[in-house]
PDB file of N, CA and C in Angstrom:
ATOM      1  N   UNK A   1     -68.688 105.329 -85.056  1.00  0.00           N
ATOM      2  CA  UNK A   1     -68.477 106.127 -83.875  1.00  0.00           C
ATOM      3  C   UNK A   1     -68.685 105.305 -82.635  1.00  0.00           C
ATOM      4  N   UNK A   2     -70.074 105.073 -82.514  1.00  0.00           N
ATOM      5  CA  UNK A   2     -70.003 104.552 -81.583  1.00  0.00           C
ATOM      6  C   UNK A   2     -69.932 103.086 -80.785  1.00  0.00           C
ATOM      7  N   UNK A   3     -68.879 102.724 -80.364  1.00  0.00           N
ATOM      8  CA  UNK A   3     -68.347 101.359 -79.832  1.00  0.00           C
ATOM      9  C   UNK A   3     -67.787 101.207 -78.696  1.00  0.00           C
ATOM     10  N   UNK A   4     -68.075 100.995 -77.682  1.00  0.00           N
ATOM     11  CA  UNK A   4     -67.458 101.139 -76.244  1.00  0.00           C
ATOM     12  C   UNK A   4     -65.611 101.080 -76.071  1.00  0.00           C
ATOM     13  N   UNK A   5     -65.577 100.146 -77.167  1.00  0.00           N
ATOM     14  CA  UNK A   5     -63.591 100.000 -76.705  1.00  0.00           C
ATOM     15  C   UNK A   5     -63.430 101.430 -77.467  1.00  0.00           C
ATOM     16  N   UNK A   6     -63.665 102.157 -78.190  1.00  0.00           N
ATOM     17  CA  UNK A   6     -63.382 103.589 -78.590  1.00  0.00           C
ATOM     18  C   UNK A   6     -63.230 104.487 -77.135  1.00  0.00           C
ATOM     19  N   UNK A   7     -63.863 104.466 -76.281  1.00  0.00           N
ATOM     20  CA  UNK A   7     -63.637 104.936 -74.686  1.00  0.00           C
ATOM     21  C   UNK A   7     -64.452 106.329 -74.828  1.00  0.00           C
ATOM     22  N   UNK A   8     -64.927 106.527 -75.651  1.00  0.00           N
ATOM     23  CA  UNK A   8     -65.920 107.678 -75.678  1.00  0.00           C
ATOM     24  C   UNK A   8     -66.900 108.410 -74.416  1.00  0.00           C
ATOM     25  N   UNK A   9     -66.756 107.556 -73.784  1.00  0.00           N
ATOM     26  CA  UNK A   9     -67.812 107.673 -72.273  1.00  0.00           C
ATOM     27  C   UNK A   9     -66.543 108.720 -71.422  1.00  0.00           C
ATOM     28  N   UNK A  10     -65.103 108.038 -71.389  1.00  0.00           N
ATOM     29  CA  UNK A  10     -64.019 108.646 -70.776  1.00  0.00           C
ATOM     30  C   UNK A  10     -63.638 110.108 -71.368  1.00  0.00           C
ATOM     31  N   UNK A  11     -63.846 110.036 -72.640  1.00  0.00           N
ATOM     32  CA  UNK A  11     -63.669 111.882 -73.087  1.00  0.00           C
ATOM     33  C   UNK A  11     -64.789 112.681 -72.850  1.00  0.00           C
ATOM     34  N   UNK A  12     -65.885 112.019 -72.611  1.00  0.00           N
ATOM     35  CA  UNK A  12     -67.167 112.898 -72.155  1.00  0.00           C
ATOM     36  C   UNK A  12     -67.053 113.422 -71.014  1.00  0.00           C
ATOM     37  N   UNK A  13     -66.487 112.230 -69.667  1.00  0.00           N
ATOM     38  CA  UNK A  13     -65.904 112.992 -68.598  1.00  0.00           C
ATOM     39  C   UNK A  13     -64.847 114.018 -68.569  1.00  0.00           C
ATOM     40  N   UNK A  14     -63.730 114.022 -69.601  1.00  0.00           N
ATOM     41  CA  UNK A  14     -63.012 114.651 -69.844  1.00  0.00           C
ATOM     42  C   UNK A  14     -63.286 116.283 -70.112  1.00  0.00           C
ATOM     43  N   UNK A  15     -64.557 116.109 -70.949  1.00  0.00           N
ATOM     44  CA  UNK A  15     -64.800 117.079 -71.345  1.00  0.00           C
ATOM     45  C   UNK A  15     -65.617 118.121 -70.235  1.00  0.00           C
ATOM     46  N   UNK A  16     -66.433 117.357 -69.361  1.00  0.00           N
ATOM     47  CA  UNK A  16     -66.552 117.853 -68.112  1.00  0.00           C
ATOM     48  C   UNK A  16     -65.756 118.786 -67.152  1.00  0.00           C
ATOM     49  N   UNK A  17     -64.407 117.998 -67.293  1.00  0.00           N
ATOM     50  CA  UNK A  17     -63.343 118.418 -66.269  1.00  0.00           C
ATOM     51  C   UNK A  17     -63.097 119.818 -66.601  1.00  0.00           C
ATOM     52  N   UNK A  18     -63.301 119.896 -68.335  1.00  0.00           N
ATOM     53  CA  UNK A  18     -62.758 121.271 -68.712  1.00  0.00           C
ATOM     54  C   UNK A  18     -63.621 122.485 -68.918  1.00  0.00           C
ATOM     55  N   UNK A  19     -65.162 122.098 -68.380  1.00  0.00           N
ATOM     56  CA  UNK A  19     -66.117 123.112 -67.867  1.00  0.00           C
ATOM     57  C   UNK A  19     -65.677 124.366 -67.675  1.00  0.00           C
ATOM     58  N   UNK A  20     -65.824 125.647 -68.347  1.00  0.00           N
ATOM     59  CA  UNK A  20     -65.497 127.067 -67.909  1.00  0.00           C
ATOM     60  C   UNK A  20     -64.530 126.955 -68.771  1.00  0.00           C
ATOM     61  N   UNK A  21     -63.738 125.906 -69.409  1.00  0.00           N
ATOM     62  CA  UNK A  21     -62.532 126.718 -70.619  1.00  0.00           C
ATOM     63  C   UNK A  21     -63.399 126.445 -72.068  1.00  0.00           C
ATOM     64  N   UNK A  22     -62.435 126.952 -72.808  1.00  0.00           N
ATOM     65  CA  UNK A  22     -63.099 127.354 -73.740  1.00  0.00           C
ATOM     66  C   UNK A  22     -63.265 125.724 -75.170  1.00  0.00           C
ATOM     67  N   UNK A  23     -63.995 124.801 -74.886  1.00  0.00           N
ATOM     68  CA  UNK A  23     -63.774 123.814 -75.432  1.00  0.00           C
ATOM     69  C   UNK A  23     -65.314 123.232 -75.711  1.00  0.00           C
ATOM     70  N   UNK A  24     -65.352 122.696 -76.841  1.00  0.00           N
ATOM     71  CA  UNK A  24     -66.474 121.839 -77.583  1.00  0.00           C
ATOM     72  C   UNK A  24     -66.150 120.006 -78.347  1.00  0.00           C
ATOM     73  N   UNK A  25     -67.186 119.952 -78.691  1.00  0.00           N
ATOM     74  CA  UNK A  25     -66.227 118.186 -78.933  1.00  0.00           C
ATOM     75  C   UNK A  25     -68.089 117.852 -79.752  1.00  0.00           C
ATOM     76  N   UNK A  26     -67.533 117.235 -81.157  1.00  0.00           N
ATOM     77  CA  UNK A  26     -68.445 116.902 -82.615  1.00  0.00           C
ATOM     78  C   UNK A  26     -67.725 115.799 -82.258  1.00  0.00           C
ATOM     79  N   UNK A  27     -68.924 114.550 -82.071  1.00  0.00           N
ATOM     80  CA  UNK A  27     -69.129 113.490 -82.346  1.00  0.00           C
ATOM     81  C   UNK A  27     -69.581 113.347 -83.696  1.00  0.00           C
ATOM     82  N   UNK A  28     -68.722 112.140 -84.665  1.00  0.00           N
ATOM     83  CA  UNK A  28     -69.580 112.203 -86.022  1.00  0.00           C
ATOM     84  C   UNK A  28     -69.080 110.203 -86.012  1.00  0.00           C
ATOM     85  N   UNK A  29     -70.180 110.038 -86.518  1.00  0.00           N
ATOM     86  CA  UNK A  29     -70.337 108.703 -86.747  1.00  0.00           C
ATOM     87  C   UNK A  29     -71.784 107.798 -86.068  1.00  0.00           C
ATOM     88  N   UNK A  30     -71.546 106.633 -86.874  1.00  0.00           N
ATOM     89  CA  UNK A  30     -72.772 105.755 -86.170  1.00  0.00           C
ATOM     90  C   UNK A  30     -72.284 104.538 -85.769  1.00  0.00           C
ATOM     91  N   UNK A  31     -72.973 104.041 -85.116  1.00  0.00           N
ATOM     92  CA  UNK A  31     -72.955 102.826 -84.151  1.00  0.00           C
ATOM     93  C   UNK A  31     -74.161 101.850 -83.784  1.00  0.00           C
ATOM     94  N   UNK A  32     -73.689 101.237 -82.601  1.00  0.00           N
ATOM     95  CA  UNK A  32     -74.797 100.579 -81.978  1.00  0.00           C
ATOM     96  C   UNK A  32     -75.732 101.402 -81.035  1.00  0.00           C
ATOM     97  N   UNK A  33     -77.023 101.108 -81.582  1.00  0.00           N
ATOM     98  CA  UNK A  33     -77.777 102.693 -81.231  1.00  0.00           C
ATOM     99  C   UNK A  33     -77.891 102.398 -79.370  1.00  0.00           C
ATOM    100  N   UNK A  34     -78.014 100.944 -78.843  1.00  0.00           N
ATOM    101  CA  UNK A  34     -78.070 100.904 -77.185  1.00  0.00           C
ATOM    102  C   UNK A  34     -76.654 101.852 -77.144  1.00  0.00           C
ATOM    103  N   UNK A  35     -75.561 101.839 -77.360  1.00  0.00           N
ATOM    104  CA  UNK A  35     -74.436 102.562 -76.925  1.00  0.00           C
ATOM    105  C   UNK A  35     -74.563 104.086 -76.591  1.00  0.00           C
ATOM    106  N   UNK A  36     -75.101 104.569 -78.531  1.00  0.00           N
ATOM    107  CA  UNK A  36     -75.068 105.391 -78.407  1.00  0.00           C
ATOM    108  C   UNK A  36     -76.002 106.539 -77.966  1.00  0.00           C
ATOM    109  N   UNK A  37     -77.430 105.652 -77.310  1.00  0.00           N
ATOM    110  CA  UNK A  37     -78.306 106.404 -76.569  1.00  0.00           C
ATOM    111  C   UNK A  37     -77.937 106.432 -74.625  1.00  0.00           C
ATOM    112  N   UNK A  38     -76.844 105.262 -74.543  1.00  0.00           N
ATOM    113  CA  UNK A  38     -75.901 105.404 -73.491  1.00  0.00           C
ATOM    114  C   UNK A  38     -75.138 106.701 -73.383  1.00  0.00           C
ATOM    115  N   UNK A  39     -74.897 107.482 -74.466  1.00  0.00           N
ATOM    116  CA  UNK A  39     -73.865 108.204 -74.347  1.00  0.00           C
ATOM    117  C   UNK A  39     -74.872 109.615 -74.790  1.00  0.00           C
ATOM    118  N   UNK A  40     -75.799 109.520 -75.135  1.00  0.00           N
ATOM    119  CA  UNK A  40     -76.426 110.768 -75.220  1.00  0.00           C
ATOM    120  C   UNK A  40     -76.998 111.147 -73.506  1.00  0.00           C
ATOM    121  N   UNK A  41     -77.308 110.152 -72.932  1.00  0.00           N
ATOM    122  CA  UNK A  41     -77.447 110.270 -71.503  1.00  0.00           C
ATOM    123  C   UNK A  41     -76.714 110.682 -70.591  1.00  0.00           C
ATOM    124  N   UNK A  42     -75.278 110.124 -70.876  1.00  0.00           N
ATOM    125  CA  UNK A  42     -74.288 110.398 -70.508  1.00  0.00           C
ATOM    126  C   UNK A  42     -73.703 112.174 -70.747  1.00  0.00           C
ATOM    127  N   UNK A  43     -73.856 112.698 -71.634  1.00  0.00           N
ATOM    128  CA  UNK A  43     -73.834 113.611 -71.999  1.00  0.00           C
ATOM    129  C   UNK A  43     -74.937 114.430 -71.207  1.00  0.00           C
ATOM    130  N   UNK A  44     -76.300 114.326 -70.593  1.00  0.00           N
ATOM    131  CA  UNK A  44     -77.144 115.430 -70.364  1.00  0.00           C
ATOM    132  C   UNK A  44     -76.731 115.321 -68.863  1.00  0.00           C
ATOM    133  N   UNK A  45     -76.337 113.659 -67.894  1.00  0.00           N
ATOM    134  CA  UNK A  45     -76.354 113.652 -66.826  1.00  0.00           C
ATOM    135  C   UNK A  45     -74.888 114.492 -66.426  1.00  0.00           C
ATOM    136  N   UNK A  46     -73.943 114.339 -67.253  1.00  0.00           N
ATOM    137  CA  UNK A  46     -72.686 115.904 -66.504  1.00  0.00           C
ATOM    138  C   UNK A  46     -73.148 117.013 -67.358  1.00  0.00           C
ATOM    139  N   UNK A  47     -74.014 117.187 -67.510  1.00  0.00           N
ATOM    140  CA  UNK A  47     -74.554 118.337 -68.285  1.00  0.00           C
ATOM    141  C   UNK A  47     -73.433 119.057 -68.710  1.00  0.00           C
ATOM    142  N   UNK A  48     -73.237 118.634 -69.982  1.00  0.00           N
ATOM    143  CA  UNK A  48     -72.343 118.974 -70.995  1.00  0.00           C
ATOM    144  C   UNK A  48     -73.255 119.190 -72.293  1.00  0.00           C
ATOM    145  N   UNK A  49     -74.125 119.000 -72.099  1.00  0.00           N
ATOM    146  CA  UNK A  49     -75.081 119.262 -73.763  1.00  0.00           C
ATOM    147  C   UNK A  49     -74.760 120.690 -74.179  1.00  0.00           C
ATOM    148  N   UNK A  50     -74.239 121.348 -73.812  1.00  0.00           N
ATOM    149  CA  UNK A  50     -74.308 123.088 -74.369  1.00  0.00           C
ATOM    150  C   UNK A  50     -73.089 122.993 -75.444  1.00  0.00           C
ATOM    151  N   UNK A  51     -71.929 121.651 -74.976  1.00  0.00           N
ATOM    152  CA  UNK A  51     -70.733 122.002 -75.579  1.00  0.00           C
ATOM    153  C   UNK A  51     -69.898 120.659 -76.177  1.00  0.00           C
ATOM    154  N   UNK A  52     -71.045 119.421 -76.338  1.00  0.00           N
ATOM    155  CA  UNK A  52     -71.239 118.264 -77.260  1.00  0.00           C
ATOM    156  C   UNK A  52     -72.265 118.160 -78.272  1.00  0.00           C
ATOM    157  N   UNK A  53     -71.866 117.669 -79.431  1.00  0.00           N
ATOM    158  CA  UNK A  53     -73.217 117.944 -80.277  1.00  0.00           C
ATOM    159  C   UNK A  53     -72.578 116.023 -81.069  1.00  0.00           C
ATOM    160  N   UNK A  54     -73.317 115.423 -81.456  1.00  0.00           N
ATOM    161  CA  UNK A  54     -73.459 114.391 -82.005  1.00  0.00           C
ATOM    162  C   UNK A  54     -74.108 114.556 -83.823  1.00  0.00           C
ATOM    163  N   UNK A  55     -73.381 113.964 -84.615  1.00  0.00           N
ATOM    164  CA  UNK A  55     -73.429 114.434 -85.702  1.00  0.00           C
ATOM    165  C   UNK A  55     -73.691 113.115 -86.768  1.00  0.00           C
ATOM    166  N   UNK A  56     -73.682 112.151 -85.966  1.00  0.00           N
ATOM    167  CA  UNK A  56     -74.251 110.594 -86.982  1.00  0.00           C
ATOM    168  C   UNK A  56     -72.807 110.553 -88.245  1.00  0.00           C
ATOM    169  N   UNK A  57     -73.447 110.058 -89.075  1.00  0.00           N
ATOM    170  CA  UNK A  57     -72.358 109.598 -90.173  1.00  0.00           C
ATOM    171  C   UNK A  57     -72.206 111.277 -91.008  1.00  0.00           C
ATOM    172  N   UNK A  58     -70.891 111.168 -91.402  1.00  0.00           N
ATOM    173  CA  UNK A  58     -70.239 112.274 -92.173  1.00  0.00           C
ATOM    174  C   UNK A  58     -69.047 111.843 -92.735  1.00  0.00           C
ATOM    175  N   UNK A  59     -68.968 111.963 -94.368  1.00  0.00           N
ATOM    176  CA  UNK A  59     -68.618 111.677 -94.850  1.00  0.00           C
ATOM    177  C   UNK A  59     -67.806 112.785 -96.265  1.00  0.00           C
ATOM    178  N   UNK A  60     -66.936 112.254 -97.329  1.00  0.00           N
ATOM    179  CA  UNK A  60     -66.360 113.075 -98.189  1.00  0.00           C
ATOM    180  C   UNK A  60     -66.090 114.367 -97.437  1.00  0.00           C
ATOM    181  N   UNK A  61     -66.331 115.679 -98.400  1.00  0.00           N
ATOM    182  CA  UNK A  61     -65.485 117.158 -98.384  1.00  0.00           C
ATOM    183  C   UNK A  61     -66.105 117.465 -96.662  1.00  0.00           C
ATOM    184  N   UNK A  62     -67.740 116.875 -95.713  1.00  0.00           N
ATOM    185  CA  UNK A  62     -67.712 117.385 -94.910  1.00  0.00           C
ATOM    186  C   UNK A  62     -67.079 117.004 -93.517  1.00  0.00           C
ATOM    187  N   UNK A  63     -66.254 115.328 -93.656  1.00  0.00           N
ATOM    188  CA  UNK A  63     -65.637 114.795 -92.992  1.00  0.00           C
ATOM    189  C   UNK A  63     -64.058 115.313 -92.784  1.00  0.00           C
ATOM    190  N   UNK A  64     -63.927 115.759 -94.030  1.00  0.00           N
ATOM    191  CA  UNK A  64     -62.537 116.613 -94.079  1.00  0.00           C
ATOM    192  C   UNK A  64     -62.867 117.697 -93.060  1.00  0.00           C
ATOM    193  N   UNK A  65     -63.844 118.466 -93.310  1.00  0.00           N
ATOM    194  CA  UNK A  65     -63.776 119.576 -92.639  1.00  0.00           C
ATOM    195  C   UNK A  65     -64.258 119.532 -91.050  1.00  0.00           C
ATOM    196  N   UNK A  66     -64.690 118.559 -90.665  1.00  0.00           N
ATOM    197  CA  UNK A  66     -64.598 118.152 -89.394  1.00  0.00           C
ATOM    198  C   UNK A  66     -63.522 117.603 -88.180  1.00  0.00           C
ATOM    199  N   UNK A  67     -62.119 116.878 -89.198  1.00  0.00           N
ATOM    200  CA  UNK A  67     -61.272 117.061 -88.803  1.00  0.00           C
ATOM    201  C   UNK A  67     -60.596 118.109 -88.503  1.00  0.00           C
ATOM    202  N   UNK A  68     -60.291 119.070 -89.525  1.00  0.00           N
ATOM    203  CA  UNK A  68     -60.192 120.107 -89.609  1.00  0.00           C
ATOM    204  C   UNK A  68     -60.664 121.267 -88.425  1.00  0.00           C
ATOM    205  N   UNK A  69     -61.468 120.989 -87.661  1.00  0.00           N
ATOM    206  CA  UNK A  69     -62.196 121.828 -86.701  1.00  0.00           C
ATOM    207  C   UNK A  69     -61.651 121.438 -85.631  1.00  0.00           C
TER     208      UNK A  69
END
């Protein structure tokens, strides 16, 4: 998941923009943990935590079903 050229920081703003519609966003994967405690920050400072959730590694039947969502 988490790796800076993935641009993950840019859909977090994204996800900002769309504040008041009806939208959520599952992070699943692992990384480099400086990144990805970059991006948990990132996440509380546009206060988006109500409607990002971070989900570490996922894998087999529950990775299917995460696409799926």
């Amino acid at each position: 998941m988490a790796h800076p050229k993935k641009g993950i920081e840019n859909l977090l703003r994204a996800v900002q923009i769309l504040t008041g519609h009806k939208v959520s966003l599952a992070i699943c994967g692992t990384g480099d943990e400086k990144y990805t405690a970059t991006l948990h920050e990132l996440v509380a400072s546009l206060e988006i935590d109500e409607v990002v959730a971070f989900y570490g590694e996922v894998t087999g039947d529950d990775k299917r079903k995460a696409f799926l969502n």
